[in-house]
Protein backbone atom coordinates (compact mmCIF):
# COMPACT_ATOMS: atom_id res chain seq x y z
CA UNK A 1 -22.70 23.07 12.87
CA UNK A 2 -20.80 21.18 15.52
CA UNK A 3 -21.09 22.28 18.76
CA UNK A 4 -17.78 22.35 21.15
CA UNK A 5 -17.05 23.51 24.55
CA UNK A 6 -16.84 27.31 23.60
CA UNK A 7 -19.91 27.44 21.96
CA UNK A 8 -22.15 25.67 24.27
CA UNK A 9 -22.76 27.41 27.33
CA UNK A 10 -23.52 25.12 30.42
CA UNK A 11 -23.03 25.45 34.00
CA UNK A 12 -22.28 22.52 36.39
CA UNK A 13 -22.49 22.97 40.46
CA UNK A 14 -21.35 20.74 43.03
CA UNK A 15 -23.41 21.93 46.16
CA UNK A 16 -22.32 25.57 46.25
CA UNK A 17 -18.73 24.48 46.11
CA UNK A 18 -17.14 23.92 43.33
CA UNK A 19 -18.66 25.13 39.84
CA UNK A 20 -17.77 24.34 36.11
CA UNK A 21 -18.66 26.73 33.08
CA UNK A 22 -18.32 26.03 29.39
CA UNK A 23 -18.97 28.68 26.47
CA UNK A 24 -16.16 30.60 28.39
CA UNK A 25 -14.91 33.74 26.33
CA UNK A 26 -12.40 35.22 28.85
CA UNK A 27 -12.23 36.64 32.66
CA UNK A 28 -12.72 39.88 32.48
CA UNK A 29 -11.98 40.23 36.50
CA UNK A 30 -11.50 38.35 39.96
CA UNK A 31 -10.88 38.66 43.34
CA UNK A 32 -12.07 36.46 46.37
CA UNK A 33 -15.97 37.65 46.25
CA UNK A 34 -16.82 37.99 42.74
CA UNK A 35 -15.37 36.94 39.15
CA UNK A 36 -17.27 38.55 35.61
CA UNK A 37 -16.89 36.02 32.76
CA UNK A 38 -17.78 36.80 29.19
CA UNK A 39 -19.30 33.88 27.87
CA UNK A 40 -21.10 33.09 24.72
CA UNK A 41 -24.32 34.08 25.92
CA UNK A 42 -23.07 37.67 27.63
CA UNK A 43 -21.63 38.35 30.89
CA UNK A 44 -21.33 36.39 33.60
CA UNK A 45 -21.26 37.51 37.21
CA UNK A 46 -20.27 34.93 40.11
CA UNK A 47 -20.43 36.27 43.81
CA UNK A 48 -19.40 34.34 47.09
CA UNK A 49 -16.82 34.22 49.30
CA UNK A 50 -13.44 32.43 48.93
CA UNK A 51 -13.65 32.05 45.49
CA UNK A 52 -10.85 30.01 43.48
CA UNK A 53 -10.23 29.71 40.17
CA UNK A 54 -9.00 26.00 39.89
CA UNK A 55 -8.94 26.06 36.07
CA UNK A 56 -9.35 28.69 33.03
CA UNK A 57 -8.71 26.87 29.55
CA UNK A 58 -10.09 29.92 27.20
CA UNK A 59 -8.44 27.96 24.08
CA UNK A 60 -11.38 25.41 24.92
CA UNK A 61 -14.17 27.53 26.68
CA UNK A 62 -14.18 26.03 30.18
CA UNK A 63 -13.70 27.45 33.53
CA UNK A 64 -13.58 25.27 37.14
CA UNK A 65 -14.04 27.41 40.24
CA UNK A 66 -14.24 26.67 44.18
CA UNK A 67 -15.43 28.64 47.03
CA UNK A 68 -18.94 29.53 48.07
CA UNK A 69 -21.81 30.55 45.83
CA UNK A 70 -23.92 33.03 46.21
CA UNK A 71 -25.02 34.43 43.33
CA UNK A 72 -25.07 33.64 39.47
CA UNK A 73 -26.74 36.61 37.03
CA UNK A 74 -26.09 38.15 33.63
CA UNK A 75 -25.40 41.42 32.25
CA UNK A 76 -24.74 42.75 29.16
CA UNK A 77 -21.76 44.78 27.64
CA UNK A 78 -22.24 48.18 27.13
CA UNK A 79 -22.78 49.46 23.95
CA UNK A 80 -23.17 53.05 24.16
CA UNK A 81 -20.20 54.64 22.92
CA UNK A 82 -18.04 56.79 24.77
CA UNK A 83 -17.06 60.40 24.18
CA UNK A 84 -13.44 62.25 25.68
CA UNK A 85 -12.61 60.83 29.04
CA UNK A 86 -14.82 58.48 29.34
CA UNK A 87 -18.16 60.18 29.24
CA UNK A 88 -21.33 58.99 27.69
CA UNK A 89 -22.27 60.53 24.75
C-alpha cells in the first residue's frame, strides 16, 4: 500500500515556533491557545499561546501552524453512546 500525506502521521517543529503535521483528518476546533486535530492516529491536542494556523490542506493531510508550543498529547474520541440530551447511557 502506498503511503501519502494523509496516511502517514508525522510531526515537524521548528524550535517551538512554527509546527507541521501530516496524517491530518480535519480541525475539529481553534482559538489562540489550543487547536484539537483528528489525525490518523486519534486526536490531536496543541496548546500555546498565539497560535496560527498558516495552512490546513485536509484534501492532502497536512497542517502548518505558528505561535508558541506548549504542549502536544493525544486523546481519543468517545465512543460511548449517548442517550436524550446528551447524557451517557
Amino acid at each position: 500500500m502506498e503511503q501519502t500525506e494523509k496516511t502517514v502521521h508525522e510531526i515537524k517543529m521548528d524550535g517551538r515556533a512554527q509546527m507541521r503535521v501530516s496524517g491530518v483528518e480535519d480541525v475539529i476546533g481553534f482559538d489562540d491557545t489550543a487547536v484539537a486535530v483528528s489525525s490518523c492516529m486519534g486526536i490531536l491536542n496543541i496548546e500555546g499561546s498565539a497560535l496560527h494556523i498558516v495552512k490546513l490542506d485536509v484534501s492532502g493531510g497536512i497542517l502548518e501552524m505558528t505561535g508558541h508550543f506548549d504542549s502536544l498529547y493525544y486523546t481519543e474520541p468517545s465512543t460511548k453512546k449517548r442517550g436524550l440530551f446528551g447524557k451517557r447511557t
